[in-house]
Protein backbone atom coordinates (compact mmCIF):
# COMPACT_ATOMS: atom_id res chain seq x y z
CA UNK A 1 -38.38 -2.14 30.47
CA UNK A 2 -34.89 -4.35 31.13
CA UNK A 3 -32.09 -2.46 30.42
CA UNK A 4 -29.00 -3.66 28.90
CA UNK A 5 -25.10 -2.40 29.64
CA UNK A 6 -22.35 -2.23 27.67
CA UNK A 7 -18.95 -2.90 29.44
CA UNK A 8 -15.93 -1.61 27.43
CA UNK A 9 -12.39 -1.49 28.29
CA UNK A 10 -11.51 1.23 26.38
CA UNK A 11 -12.62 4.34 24.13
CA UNK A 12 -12.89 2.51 20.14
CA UNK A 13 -13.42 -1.15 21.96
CA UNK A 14 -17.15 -0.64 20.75
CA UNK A 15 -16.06 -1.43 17.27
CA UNK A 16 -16.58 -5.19 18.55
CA UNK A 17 -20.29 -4.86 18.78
CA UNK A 18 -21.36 -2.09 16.76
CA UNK A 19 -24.29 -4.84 15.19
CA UNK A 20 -25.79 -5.06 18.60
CA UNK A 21 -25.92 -1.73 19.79
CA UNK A 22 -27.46 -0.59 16.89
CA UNK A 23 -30.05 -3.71 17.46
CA UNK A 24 -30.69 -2.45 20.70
CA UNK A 25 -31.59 1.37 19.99
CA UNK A 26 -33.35 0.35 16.96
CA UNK A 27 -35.65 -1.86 19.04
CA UNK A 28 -35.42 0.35 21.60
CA UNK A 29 -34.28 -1.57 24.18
CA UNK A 30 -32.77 1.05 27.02
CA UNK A 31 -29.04 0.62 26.86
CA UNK A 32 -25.92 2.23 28.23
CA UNK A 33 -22.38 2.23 27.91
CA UNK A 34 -19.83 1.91 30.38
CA UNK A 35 -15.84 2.58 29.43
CA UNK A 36 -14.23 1.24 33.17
CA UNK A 37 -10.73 2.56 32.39
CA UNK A 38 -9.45 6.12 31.05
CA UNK A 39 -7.55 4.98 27.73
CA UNK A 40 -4.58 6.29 28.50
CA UNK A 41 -1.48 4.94 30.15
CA UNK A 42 -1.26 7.30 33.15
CA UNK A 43 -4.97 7.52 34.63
CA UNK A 44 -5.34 10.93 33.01
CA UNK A 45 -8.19 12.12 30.75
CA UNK A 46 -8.05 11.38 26.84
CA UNK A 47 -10.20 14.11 25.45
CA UNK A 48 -9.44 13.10 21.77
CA UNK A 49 -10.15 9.17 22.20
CA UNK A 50 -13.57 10.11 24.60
CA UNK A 51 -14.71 12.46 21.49
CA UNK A 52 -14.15 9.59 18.89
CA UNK A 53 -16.29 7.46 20.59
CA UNK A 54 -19.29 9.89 21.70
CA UNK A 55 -19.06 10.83 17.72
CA UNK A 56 -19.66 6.65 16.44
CA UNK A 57 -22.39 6.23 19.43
CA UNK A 58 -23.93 9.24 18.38
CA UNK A 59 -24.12 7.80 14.83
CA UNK A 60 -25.32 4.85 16.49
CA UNK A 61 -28.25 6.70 18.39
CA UNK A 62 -26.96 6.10 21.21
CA UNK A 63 -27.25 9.40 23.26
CA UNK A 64 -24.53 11.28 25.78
CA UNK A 65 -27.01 10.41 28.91
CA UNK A 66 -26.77 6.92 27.70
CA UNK A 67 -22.32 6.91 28.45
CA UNK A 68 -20.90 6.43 31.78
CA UNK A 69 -17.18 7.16 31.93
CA UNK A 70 -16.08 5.15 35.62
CA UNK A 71 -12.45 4.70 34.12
CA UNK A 72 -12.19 8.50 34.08
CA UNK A 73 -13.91 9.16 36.79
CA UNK A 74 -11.45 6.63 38.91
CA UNK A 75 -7.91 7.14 36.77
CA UNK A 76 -7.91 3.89 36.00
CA UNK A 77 -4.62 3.73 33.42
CA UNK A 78 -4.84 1.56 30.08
CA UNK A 79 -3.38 -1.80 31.11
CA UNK A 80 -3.64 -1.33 35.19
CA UNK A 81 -7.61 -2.69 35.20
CA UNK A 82 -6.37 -5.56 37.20
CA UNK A 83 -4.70 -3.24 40.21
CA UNK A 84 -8.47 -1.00 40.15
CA UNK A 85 -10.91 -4.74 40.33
CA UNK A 86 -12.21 -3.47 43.39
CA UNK A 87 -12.65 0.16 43.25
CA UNK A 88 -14.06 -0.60 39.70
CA UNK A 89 -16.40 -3.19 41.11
CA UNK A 90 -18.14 -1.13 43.87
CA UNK A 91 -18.62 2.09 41.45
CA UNK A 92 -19.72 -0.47 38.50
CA UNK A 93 -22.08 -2.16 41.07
CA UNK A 94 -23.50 1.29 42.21
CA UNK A 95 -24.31 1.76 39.01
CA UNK A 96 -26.23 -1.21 37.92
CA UNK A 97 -28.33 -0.58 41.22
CA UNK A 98 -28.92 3.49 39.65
CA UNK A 99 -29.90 1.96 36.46
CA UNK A 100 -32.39 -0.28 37.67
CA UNK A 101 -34.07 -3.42 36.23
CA UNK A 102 -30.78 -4.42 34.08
CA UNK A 103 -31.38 -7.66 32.80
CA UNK A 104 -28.56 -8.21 30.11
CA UNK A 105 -24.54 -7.49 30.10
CA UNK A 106 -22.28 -7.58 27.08
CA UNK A 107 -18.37 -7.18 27.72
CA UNK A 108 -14.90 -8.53 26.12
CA UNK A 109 -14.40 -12.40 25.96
CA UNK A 110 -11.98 -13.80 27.95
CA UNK A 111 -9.06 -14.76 25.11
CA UNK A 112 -6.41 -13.76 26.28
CA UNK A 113 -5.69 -10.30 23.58
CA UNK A 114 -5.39 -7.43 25.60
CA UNK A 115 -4.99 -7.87 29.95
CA UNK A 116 -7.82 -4.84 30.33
CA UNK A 117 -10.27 -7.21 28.35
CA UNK A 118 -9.61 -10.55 30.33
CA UNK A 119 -10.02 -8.73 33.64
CA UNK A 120 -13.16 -6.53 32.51
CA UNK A 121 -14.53 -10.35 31.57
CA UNK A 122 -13.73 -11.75 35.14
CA UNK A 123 -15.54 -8.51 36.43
CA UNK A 124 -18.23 -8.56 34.54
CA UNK A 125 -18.69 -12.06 35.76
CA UNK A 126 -18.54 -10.63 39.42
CA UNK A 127 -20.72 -8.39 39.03
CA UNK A 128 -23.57 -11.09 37.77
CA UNK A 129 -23.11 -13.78 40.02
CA UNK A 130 -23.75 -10.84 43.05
CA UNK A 131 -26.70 -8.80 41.78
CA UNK A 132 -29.76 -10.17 43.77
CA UNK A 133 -31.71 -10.37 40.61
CA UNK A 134 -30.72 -12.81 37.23
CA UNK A 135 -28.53 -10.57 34.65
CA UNK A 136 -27.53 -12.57 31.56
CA UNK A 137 -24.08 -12.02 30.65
CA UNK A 138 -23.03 -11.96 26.94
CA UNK A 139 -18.82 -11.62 25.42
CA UNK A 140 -17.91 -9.98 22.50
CA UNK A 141 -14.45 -11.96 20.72
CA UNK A 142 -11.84 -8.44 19.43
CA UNK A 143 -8.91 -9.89 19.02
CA UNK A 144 -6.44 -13.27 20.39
CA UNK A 145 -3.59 -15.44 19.28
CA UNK A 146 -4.02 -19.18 19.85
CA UNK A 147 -1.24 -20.77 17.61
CA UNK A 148 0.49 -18.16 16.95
CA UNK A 149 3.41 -16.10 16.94
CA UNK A 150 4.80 -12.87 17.84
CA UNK A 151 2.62 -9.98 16.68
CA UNK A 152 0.31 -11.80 14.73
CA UNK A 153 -3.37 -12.47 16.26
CA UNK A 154 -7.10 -13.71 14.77
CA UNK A 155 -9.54 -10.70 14.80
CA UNK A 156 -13.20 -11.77 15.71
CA UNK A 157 -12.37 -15.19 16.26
CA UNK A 158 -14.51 -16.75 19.07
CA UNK A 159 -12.53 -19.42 21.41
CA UNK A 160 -14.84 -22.97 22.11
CA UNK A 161 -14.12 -23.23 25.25
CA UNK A 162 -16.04 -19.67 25.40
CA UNK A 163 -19.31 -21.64 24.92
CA UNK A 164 -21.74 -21.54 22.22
CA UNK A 165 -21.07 -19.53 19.31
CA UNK A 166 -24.15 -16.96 18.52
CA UNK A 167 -23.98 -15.80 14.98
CA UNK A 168 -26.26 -12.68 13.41
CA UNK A 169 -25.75 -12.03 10.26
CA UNK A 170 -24.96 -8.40 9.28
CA UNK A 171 -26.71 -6.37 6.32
CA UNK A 172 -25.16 -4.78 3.28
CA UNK A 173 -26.13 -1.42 4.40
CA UNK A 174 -25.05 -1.59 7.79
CA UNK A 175 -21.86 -3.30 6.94
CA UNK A 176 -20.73 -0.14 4.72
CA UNK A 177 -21.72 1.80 7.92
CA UNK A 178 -19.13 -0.22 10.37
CA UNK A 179 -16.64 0.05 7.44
CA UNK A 180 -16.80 3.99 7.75
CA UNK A 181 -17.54 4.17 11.45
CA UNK A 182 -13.78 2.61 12.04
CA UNK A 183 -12.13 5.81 10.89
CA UNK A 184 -13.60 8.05 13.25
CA UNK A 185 -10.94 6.74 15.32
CA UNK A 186 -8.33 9.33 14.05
CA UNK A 187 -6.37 8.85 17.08
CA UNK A 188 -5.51 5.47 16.68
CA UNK A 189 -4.68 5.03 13.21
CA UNK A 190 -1.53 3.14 13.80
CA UNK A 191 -3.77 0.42 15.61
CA UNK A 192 -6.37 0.46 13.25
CA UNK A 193 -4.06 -0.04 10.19
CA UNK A 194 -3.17 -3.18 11.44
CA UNK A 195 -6.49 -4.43 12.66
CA UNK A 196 -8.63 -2.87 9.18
CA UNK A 197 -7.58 -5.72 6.60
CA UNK A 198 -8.76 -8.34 8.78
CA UNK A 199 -11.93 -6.13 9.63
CA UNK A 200 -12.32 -5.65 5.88
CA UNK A 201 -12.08 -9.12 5.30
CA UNK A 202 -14.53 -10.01 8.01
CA UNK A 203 -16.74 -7.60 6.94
CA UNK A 204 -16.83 -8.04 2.66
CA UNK A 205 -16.42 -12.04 3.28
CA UNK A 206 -17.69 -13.77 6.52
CA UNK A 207 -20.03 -10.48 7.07
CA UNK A 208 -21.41 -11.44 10.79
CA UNK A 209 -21.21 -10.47 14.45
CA UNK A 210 -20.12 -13.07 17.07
CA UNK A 211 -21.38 -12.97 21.14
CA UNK A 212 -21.18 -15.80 23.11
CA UNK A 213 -22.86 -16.56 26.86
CA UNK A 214 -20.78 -15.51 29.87
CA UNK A 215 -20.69 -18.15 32.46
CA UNK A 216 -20.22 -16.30 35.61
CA UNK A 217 -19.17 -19.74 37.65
CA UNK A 218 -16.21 -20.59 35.37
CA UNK A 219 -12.92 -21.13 36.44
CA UNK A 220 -10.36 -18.25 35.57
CA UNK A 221 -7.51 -20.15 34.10
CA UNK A 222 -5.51 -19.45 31.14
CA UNK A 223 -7.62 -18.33 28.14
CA UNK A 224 -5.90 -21.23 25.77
CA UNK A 225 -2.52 -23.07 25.95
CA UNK A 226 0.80 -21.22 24.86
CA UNK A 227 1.26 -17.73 25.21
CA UNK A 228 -1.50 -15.55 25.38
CA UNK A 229 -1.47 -12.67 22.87
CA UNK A 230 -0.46 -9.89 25.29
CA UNK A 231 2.49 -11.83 26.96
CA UNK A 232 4.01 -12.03 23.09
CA UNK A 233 3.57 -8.12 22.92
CA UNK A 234 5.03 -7.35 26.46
CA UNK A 235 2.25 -5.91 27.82
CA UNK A 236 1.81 -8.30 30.89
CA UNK A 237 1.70 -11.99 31.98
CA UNK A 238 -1.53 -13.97 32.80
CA UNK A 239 0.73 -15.41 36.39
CA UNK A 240 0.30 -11.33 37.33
CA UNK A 241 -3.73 -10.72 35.98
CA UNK A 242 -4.52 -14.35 38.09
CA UNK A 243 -2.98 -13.22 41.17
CA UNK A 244 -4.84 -9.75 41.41
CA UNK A 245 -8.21 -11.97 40.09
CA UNK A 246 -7.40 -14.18 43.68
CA UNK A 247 -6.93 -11.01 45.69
CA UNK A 248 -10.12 -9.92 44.73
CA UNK A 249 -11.97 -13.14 44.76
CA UNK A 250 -10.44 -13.25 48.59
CA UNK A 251 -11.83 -9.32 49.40
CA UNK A 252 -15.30 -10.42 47.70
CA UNK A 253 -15.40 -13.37 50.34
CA UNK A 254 -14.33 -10.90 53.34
CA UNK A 255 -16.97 -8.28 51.65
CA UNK A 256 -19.88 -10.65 51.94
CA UNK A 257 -19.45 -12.08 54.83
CA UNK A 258 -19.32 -8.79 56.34
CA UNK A 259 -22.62 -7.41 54.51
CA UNK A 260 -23.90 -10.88 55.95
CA UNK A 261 -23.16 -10.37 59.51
CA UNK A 262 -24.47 -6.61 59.64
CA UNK A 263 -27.57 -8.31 57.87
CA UNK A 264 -28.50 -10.49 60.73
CA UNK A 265 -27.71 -8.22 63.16
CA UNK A 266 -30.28 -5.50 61.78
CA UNK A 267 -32.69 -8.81 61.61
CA UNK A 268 -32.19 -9.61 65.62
CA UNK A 269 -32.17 -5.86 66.83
């Protein structure tokens, strides 16, 4: 059966898509989860975060075989995802060959919130447009800033030039379920106090989950005009994140050419 693979940035980025995991294992479509850096800021293990998450899949059904953990495994720091693209491409590649038969890939949407999300989206899209066979791509909106200023931000607000907006609407009894899920994550309670009125609000009044399709030939340019969400917060600038995106376009291009030219020379031996 086609699998499907969740790509998160961090530990507590599932929050985004609880709706659709819970789709998946209830339909039993074979899933697994991917975190691709280690949540902290230094590359080291976060015990505390890793255990908050394991305890809302769990709830989830989603089992510990089912969780990969390549930012750990590669101390890949919270914010440094663009300075790992390539490291985090060959393990994340390795493992979609493991896996076998993947056929779908959820992730962050490009939108410009947090630098770890925009560069997990251009992955993501790397990773698709290589595989030999067709993987579908899907993005998950958290959190972005068109418009605004300073700290403030939209939470679960979908950007058109994204593509098509894909809408489910969510149930009264799973809805309660998110709602309590969100303060498993103990360790983050100073993020989460800012982010749970707007969740609330999404949640009691628009009550939905938001994907849209990930096109893997788009052009990487700014997510929207003005400054992006995590250039107002200081935590980097989309002139650095597009400059490690072209290094790694230019290694791809040196990488296949090279897995090319070994090709045809097995082929004429």
């Amino acid at each position: 059966m086609k699998k499907s693979i969740f790509f998160f940035a961090h530990y507590d980025d599932e929050f985004g898509v609880y709706e659709d995991i819970r789709i998946h294992i209830v339909q039993k479509i074979p899933i697994h989860i991917v975190y691709v850096t280690s949540s902290s800021l230094n590359g080291s293990k976060n015990i505390i975060r890793e255990k908050e998450s394991l305890s809302v899949l769990k709830k989830l059904g989603v089992s510990r075989n089912q969780i990969s953990f390549v930012g750990k495994e590669l101390s890949i720091p919270d914010l440094a995802l663009k300075n790992h693209l390539m490291t985090a491409f060959i393990r994340c590649k390795s493992l979609i060959k493991k896996l076998g038969d993947v056929k779908t890939i959820y992730t962050h949407a490009y939108e410009g919130g947090h630098p770890d999300h925009d560069a997990l989206n251009f992955l993501c899209s790397k990773l698709i447009s290589t595989n030999k066979s067709i993987i579908n791509g899907w993005q998950f909106p958290l959190y972005c800033g068109p418009g605004l200023v300073g700290p403030f931000f939209f939470l679960f607000k979908p950007l058109k030039r994204n593509g098509k907006i894909i809408k489910k609407k969510l149930e009264k009894i799973y809805i309660r379920l998110y709602l309590k899920l969100v303060f498993t994550y103990k360790s983050q309670l100073r993020t989460f106090i800012g982010l749970f009125p707007f969740y609330l609000f999404h949640m009691i009044f628009i009550k939905n989950s938001i994907i849209q399709k990930i096109n893997p030939k788009k052009k990487y340019m700014r997510p929207h005009k003005g400054k992006l969400l995590y250039e107002r917060r200081g935590m980097d600038n989309f002139k650095s994140l597009k400059l490690k995106m072209n290094e790694f376009e230019i290694w791809l291009k040196k990488s296949s050419k090279v897995n090319s030219l070994k090709k045809s020379k097995l082929t004429s031996s």
